[in-house]
PDB file of N, CA and C in Angstrom:
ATOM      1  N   UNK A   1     -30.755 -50.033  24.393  1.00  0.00           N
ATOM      2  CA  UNK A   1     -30.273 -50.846  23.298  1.00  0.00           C
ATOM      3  C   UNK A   1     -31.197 -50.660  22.093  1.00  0.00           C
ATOM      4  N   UNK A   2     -30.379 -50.461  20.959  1.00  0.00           N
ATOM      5  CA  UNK A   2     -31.222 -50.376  19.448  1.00  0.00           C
ATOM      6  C   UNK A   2     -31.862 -51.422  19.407  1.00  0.00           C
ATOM      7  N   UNK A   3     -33.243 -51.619  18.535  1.00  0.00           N
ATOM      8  CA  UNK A   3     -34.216 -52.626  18.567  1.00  0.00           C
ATOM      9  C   UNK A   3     -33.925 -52.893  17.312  1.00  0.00           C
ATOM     10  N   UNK A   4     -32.843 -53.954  16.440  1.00  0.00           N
ATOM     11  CA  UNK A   4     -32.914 -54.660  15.071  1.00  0.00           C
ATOM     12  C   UNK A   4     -33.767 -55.559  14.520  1.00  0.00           C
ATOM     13  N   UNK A   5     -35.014 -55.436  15.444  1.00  0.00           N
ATOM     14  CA  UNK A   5     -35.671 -56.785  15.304  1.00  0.00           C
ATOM     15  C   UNK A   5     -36.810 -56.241  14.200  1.00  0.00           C
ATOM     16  N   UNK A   6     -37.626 -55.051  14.030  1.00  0.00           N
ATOM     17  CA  UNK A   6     -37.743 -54.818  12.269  1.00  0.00           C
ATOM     18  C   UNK A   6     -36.916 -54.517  11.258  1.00  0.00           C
ATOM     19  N   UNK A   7     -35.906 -54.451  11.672  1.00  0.00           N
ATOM     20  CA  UNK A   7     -34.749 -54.824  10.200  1.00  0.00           C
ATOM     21  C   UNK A   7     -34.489 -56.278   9.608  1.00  0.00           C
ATOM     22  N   UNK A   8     -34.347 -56.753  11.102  1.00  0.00           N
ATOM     23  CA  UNK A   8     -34.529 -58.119  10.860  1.00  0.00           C
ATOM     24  C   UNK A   8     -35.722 -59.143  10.022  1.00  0.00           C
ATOM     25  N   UNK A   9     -36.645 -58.470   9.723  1.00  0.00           N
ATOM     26  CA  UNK A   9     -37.800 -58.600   8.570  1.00  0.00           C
ATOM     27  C   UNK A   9     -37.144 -58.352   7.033  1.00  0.00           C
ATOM     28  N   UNK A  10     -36.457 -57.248   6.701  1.00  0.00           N
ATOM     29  CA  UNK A  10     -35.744 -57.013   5.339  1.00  0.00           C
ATOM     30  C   UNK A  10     -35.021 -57.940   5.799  1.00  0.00           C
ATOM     31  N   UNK A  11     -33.749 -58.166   6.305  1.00  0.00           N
ATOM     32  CA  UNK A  11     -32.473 -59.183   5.812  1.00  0.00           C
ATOM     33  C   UNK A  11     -33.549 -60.537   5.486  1.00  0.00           C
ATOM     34  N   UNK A  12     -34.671 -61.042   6.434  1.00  0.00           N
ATOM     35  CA  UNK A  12     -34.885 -62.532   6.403  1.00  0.00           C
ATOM     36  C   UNK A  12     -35.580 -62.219   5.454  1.00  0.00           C
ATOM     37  N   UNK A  13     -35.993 -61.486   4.481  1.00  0.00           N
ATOM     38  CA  UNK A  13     -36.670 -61.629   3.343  1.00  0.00           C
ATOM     39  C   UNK A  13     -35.978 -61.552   1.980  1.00  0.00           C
ATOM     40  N   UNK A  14     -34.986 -60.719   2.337  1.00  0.00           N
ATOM     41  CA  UNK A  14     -33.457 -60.634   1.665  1.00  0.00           C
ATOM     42  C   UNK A  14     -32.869 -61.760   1.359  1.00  0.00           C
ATOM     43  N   UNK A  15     -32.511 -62.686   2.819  1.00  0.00           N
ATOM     44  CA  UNK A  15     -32.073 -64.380   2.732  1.00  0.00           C
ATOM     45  C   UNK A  15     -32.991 -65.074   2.011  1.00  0.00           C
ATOM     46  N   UNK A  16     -34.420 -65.102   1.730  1.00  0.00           N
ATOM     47  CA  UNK A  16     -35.155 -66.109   1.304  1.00  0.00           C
ATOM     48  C   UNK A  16     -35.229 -66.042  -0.247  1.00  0.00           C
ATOM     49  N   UNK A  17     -34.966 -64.801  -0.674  1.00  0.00           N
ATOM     50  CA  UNK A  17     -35.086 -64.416  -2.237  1.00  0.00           C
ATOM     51  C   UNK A  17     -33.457 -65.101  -2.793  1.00  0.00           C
ATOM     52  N   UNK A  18     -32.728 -64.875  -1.447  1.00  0.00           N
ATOM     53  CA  UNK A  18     -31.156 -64.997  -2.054  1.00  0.00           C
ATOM     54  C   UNK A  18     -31.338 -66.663  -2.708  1.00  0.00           C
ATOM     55  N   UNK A  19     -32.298 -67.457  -2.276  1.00  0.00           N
ATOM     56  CA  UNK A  19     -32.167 -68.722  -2.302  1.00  0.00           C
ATOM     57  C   UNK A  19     -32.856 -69.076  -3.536  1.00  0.00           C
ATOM     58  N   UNK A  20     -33.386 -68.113  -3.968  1.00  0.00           N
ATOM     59  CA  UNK A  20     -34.501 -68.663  -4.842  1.00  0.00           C
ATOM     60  C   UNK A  20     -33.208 -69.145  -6.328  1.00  0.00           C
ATOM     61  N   UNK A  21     -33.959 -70.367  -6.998  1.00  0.00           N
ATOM     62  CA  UNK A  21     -33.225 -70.920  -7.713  1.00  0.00           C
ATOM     63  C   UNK A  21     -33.278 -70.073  -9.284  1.00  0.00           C
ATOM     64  N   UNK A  22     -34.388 -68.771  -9.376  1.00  0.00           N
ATOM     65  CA  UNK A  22     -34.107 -68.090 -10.445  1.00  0.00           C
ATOM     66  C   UNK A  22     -32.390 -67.995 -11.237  1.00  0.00           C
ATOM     67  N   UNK A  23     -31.598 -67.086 -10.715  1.00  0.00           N
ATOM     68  CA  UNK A  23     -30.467 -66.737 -10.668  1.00  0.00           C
ATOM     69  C   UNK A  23     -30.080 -67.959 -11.387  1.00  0.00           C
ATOM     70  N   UNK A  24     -29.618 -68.709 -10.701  1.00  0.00           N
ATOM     71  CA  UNK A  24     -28.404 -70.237 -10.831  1.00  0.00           C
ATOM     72  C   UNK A  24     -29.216 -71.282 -12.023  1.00  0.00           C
ATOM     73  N   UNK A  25     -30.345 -71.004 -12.420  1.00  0.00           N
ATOM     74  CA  UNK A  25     -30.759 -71.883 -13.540  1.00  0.00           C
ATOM     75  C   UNK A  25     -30.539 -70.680 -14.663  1.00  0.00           C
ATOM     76  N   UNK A  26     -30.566 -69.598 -14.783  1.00  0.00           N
ATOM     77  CA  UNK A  26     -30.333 -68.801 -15.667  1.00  0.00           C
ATOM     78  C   UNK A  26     -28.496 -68.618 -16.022  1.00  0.00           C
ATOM     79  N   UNK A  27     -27.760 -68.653 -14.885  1.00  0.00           N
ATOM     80  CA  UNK A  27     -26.362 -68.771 -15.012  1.00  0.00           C
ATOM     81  C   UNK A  27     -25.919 -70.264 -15.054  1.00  0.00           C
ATOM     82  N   UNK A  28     -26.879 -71.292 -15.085  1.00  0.00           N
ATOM     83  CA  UNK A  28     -26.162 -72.608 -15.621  1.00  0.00           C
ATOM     84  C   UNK A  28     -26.938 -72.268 -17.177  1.00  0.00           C
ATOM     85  N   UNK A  29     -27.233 -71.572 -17.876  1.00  0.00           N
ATOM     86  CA  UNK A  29     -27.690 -71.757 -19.531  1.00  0.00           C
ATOM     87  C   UNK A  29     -29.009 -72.236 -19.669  1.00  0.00           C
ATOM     88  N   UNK A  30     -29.681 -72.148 -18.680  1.00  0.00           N
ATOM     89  CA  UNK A  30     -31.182 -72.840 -18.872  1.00  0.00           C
ATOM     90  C   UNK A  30     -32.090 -71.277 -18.929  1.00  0.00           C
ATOM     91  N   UNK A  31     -33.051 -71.487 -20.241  1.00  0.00           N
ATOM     92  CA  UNK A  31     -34.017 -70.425 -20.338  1.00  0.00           C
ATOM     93  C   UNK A  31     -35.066 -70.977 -19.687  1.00  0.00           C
ATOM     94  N   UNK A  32     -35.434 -70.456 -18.553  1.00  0.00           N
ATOM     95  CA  UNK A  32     -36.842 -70.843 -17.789  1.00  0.00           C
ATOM     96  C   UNK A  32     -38.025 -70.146 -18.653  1.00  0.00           C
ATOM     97  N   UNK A  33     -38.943 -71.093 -18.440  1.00  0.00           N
ATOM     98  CA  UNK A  33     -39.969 -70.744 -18.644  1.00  0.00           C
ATOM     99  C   UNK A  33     -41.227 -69.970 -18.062  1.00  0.00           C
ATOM    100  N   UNK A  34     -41.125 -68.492 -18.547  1.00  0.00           N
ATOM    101  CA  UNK A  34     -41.904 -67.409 -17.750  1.00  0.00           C
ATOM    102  C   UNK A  34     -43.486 -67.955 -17.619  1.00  0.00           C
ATOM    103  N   UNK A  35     -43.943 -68.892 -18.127  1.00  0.00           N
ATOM    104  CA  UNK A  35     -45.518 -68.956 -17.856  1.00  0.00           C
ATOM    105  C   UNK A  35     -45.724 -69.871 -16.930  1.00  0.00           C
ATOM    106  N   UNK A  36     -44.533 -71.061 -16.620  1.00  0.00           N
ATOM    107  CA  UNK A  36     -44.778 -71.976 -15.953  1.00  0.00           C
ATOM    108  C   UNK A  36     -43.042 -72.219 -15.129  1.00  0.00           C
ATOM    109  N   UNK A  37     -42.765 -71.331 -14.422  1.00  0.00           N
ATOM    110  CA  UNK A  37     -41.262 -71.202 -14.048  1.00  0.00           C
ATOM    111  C   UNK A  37     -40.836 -72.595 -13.117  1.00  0.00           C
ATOM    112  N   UNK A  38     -42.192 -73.022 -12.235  1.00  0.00           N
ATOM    113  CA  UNK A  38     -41.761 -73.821 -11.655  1.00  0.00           C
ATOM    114  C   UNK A  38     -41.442 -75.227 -12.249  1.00  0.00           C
ATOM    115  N   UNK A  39     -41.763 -75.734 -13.317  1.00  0.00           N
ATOM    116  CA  UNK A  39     -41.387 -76.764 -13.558  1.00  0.00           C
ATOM    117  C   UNK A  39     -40.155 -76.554 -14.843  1.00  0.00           C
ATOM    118  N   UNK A  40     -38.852 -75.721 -14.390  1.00  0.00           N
ATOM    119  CA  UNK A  40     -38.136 -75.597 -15.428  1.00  0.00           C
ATOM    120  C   UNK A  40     -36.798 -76.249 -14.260  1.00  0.00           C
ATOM    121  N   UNK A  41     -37.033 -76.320 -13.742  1.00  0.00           N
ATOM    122  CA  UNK A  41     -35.824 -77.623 -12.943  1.00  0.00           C
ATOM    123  C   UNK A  41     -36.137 -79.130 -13.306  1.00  0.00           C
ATOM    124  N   UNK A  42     -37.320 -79.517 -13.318  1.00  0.00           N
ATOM    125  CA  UNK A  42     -37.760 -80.987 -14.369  1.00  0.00           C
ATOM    126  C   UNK A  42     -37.450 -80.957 -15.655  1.00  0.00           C
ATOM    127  N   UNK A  43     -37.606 -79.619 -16.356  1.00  0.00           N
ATOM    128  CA  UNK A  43     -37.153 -79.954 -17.652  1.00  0.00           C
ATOM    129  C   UNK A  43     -35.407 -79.751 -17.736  1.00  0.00           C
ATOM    130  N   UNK A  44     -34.872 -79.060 -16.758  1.00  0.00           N
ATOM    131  CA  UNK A  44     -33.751 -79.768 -16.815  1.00  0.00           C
ATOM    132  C   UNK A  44     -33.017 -80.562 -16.639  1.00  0.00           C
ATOM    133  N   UNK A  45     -33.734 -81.241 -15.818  1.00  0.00           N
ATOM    134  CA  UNK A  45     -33.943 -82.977 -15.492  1.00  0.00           C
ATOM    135  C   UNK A  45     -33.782 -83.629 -16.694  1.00  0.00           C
ATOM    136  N   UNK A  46     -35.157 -83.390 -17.210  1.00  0.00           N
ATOM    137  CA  UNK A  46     -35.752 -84.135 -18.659  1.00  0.00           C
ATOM    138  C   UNK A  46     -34.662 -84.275 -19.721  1.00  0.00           C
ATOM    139  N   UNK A  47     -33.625 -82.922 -19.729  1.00  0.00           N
ATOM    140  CA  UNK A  47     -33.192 -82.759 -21.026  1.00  0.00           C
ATOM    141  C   UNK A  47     -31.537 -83.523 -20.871  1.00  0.00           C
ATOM    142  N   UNK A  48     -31.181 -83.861 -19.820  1.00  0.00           N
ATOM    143  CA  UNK A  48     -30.277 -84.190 -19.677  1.00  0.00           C
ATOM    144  C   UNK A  48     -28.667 -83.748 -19.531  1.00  0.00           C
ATOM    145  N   UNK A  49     -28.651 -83.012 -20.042  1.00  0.00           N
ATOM    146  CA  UNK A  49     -27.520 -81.790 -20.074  1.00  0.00           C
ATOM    147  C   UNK A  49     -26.959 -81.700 -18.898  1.00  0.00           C
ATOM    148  N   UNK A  50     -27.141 -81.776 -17.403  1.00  0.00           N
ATOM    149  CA  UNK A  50     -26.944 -81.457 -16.251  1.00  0.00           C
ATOM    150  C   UNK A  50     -26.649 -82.573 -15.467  1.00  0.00           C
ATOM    151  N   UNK A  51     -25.816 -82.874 -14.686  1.00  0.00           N
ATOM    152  CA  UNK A  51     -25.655 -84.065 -13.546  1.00  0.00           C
ATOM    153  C   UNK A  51     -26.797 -83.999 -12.644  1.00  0.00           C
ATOM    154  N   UNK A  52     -26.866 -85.229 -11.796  1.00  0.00           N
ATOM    155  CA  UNK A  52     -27.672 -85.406 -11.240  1.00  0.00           C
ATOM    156  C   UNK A  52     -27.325 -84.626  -9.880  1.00  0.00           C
ATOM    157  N   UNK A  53     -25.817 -84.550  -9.717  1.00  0.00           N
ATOM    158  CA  UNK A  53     -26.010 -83.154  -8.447  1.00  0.00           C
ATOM    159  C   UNK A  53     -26.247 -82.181  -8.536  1.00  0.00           C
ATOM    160  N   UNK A  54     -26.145 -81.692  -9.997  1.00  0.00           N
ATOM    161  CA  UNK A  54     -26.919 -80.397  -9.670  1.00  0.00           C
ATOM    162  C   UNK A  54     -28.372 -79.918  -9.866  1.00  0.00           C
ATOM    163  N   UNK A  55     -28.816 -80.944 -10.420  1.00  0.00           N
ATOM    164  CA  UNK A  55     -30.284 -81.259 -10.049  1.00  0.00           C
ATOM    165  C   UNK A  55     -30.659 -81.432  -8.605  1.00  0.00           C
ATOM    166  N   UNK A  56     -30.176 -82.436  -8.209  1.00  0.00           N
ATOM    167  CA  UNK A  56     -30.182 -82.476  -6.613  1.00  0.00           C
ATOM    168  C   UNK A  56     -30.289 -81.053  -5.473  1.00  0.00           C
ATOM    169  N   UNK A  57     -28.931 -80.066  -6.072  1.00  0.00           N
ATOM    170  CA  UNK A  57     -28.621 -79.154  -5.346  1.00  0.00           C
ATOM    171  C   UNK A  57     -29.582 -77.608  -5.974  1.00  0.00           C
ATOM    172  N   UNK A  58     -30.363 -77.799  -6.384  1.00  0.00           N
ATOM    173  CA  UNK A  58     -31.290 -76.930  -7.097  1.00  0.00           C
ATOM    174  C   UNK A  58     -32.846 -77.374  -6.871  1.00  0.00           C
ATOM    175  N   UNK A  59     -32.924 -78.771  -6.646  1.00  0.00           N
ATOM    176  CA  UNK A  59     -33.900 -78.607  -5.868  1.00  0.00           C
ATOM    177  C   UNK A  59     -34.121 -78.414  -4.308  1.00  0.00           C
ATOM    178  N   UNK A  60     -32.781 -79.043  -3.618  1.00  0.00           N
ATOM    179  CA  UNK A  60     -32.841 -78.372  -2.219  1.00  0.00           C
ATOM    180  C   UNK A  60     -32.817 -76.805  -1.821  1.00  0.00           C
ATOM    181  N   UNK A  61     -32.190 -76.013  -3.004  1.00  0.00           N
ATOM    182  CA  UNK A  61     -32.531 -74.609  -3.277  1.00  0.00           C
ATOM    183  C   UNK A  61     -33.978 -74.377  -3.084  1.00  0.00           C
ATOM    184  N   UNK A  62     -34.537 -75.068  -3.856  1.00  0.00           N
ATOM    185  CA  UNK A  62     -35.965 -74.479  -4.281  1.00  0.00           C
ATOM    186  C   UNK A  62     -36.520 -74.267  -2.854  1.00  0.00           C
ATOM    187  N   UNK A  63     -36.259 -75.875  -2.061  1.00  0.00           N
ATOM    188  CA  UNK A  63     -36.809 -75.899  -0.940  1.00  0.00           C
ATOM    189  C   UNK A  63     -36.768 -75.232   0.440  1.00  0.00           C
ATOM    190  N   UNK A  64     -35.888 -75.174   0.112  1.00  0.00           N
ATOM    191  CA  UNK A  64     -35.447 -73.658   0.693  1.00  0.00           C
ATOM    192  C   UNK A  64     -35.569 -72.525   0.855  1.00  0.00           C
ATOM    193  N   UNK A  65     -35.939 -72.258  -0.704  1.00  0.00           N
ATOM    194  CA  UNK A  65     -36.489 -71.131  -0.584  1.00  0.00           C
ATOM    195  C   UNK A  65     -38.205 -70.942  -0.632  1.00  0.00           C
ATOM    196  N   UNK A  66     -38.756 -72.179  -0.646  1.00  0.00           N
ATOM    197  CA  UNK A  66     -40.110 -72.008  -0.551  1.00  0.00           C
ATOM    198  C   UNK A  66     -40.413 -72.375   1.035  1.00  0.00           C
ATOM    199  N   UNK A  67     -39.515 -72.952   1.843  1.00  0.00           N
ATOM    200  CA  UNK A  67     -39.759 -73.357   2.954  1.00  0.00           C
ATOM    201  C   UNK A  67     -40.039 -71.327   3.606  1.00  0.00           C
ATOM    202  N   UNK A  68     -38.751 -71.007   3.440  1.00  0.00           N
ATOM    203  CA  UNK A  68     -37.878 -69.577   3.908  1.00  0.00           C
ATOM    204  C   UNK A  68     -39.720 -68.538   3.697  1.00  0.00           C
ATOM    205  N   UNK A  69     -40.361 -68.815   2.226  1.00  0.00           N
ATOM    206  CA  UNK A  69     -41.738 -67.958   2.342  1.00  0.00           C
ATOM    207  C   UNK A  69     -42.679 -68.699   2.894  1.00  0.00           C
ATOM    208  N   UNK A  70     -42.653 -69.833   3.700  1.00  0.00           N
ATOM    209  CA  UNK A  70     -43.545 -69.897   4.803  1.00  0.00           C
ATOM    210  C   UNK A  70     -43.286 -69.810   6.092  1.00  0.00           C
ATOM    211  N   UNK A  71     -41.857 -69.841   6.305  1.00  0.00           N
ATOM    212  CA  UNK A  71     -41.801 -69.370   7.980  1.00  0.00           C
ATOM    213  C   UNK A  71     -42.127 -67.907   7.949  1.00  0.00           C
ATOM    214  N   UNK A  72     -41.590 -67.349   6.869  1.00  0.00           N
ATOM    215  CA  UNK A  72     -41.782 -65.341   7.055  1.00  0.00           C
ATOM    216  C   UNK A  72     -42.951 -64.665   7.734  1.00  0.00           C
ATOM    217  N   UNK A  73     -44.124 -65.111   7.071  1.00  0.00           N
ATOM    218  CA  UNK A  73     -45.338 -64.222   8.167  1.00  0.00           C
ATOM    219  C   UNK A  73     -45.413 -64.992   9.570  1.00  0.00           C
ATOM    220  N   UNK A  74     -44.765 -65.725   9.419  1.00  0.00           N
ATOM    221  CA  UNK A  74     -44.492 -66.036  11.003  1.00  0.00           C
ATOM    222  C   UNK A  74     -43.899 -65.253  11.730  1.00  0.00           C
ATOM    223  N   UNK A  75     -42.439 -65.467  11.238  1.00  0.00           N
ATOM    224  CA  UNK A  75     -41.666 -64.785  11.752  1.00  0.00           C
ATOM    225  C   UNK A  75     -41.947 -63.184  12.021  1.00  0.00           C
ATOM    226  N   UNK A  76     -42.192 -62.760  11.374  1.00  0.00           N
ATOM    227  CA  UNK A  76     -42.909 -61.222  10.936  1.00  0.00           C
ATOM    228  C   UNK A  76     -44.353 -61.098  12.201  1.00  0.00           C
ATOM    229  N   UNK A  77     -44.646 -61.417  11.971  1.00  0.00           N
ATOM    230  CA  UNK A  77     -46.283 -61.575  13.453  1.00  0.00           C
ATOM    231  C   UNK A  77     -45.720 -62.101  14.547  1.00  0.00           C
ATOM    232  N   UNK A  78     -44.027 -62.445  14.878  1.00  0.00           N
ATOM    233  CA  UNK A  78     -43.674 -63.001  15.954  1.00  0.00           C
ATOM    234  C   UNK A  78     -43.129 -61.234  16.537  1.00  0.00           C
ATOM    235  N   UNK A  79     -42.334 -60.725  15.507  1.00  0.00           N
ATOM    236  CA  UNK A  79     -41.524 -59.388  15.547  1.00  0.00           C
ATOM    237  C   UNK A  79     -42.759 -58.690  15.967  1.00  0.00           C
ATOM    238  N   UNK A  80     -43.817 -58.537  15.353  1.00  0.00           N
ATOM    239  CA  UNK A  80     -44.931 -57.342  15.544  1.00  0.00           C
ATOM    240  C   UNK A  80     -45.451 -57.609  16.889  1.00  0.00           C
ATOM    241  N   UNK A  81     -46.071 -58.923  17.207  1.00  0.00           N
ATOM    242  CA  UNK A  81     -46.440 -59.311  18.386  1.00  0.00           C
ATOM    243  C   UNK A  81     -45.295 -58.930  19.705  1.00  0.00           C
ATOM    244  N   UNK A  82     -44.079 -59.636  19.461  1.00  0.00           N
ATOM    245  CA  UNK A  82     -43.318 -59.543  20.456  1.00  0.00           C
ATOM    246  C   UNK A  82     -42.868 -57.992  21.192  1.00  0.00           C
ATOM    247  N   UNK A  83     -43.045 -57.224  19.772  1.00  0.00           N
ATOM    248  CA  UNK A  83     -42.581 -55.652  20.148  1.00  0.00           C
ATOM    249  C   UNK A  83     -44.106 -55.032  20.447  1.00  0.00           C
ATOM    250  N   UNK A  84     -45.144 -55.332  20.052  1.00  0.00           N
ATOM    251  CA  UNK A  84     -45.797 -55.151  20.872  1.00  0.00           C
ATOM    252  C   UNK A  84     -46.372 -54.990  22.179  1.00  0.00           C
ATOM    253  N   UNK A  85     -46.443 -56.598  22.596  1.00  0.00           N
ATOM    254  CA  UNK A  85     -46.513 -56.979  24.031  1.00  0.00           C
ATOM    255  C   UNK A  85     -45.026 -56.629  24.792  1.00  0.00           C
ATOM    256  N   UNK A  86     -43.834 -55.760  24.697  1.00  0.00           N
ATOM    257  CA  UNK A  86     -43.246 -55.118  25.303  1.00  0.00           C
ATOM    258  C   UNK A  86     -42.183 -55.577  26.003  1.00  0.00           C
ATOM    259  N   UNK A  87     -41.826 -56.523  24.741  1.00  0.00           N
ATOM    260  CA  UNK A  87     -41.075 -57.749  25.354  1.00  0.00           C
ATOM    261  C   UNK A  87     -39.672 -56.992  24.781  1.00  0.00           C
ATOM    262  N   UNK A  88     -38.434 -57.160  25.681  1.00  0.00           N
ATOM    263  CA  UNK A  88     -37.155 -56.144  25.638  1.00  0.00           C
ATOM    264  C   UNK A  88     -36.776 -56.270  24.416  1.00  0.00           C
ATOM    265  N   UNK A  89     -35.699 -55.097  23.930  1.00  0.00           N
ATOM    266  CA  UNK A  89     -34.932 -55.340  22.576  1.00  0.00           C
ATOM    267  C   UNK A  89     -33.665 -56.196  22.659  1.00  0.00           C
ATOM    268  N   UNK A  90     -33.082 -56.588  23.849  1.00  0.00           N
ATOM    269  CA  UNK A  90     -32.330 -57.503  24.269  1.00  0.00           C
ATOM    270  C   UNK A  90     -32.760 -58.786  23.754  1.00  0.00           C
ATOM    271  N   UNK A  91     -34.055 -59.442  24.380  1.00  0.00           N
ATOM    272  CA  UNK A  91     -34.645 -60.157  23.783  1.00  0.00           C
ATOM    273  C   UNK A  91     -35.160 -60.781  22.215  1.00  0.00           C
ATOM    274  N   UNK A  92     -35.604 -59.637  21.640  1.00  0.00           N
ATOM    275  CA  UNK A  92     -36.443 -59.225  20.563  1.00  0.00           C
ATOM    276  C   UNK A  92     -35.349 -59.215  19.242  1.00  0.00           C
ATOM    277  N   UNK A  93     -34.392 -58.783  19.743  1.00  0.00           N
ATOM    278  CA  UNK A  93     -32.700 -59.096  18.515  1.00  0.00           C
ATOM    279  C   UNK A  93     -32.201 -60.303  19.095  1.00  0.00           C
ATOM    280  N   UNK A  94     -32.005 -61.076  20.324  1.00  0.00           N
ATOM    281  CA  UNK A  94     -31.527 -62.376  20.343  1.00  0.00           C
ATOM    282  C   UNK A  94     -32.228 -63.253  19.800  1.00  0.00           C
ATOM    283  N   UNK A  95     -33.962 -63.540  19.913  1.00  0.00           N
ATOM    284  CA  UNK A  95     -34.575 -64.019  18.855  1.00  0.00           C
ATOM    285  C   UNK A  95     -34.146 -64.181  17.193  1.00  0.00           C
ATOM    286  N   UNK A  96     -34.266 -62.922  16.774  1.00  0.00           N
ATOM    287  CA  UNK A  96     -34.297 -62.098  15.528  1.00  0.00           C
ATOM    288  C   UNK A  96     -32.610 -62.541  14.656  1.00  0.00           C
ATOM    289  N   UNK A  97     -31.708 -62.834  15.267  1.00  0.00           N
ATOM    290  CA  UNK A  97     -30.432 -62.810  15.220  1.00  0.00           C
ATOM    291  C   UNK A  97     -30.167 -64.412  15.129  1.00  0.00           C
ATOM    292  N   UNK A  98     -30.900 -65.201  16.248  1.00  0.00           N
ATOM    293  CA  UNK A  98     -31.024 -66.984  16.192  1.00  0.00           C
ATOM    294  C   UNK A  98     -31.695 -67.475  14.809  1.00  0.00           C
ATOM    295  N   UNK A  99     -33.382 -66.621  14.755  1.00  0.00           N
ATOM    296  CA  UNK A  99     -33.693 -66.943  13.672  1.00  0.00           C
ATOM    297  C   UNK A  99     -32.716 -67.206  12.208  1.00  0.00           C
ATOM    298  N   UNK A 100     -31.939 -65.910  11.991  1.00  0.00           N
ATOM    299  CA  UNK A 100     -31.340 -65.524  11.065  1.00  0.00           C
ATOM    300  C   UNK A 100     -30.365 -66.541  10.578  1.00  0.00           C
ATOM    301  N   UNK A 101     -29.182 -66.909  11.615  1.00  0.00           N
ATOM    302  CA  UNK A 101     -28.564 -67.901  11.900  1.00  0.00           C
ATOM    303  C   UNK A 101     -28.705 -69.156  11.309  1.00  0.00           C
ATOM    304  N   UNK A 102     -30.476 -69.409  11.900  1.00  0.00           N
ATOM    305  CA  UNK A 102     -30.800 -71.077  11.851  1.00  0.00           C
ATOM    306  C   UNK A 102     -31.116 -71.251  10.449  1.00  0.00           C
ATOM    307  N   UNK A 103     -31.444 -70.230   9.339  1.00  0.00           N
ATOM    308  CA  UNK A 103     -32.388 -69.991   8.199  1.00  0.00           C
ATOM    309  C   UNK A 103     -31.014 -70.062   7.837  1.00  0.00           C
ATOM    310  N   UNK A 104     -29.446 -69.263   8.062  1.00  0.00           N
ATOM    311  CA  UNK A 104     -28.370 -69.747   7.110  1.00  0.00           C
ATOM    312  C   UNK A 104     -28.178 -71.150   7.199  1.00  0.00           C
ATOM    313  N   UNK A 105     -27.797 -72.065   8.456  1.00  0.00           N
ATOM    314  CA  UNK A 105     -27.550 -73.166   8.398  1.00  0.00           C
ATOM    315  C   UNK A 105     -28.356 -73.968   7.699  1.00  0.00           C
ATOM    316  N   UNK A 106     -29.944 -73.828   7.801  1.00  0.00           N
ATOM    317  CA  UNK A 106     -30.762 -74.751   6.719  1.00  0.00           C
ATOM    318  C   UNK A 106     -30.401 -74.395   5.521  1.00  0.00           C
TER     319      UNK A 106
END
């Protein structure tokens, strides 16, 4: 059986960027601010222009996607370790494949 479980490192890094709230504050009309990017969801807070759900739904983005870059070197030292210590590719993609899964549903 093919071993997807270092590919599975690009897609889950792939998924975590997909989340990042860059994109969707630039396509709702908001110019972020390149020196200080993270606090350009407060100032669209601040400025009022925007409902409060989509404030809401842009910061659970964020969180998301900052959660998504701290499971990664986990996840990543779980793949290296696991294919290391010689643990099957049966295994090693059912992991790799759950992970993937659980990171869409959050």
């Amino acid at each position: 059986m093919y071993n997807i479980s270092y590919l599975a490192i690009i897609v889950i890094w792939l998924q975590v960027m997909y989340a990042s709230t860059r994109i969707e504050v630039l396509r709702l009309g908001w110019m972020s601010d390149n020196v200080n990017p993270r606090i350009s969801i407060d100032e669209m807070e601040r400025s009022g222009k925007y409902k409060a759900e989509t404030i809401a739904r842009l910061r659970r983005r964020q969180s998301a996607h900052e959660n998504g870059f701290e499971a990664l070197p986990m996840f990543i030292a779980a793949v290296i370790l696991g294919n290391g210590a010689g643990l099957s590719a049966l295994w090693m993609n059912g992991i790799s494949v759950v992970f993937f899964l659980l990171r869409c549903v959050y």
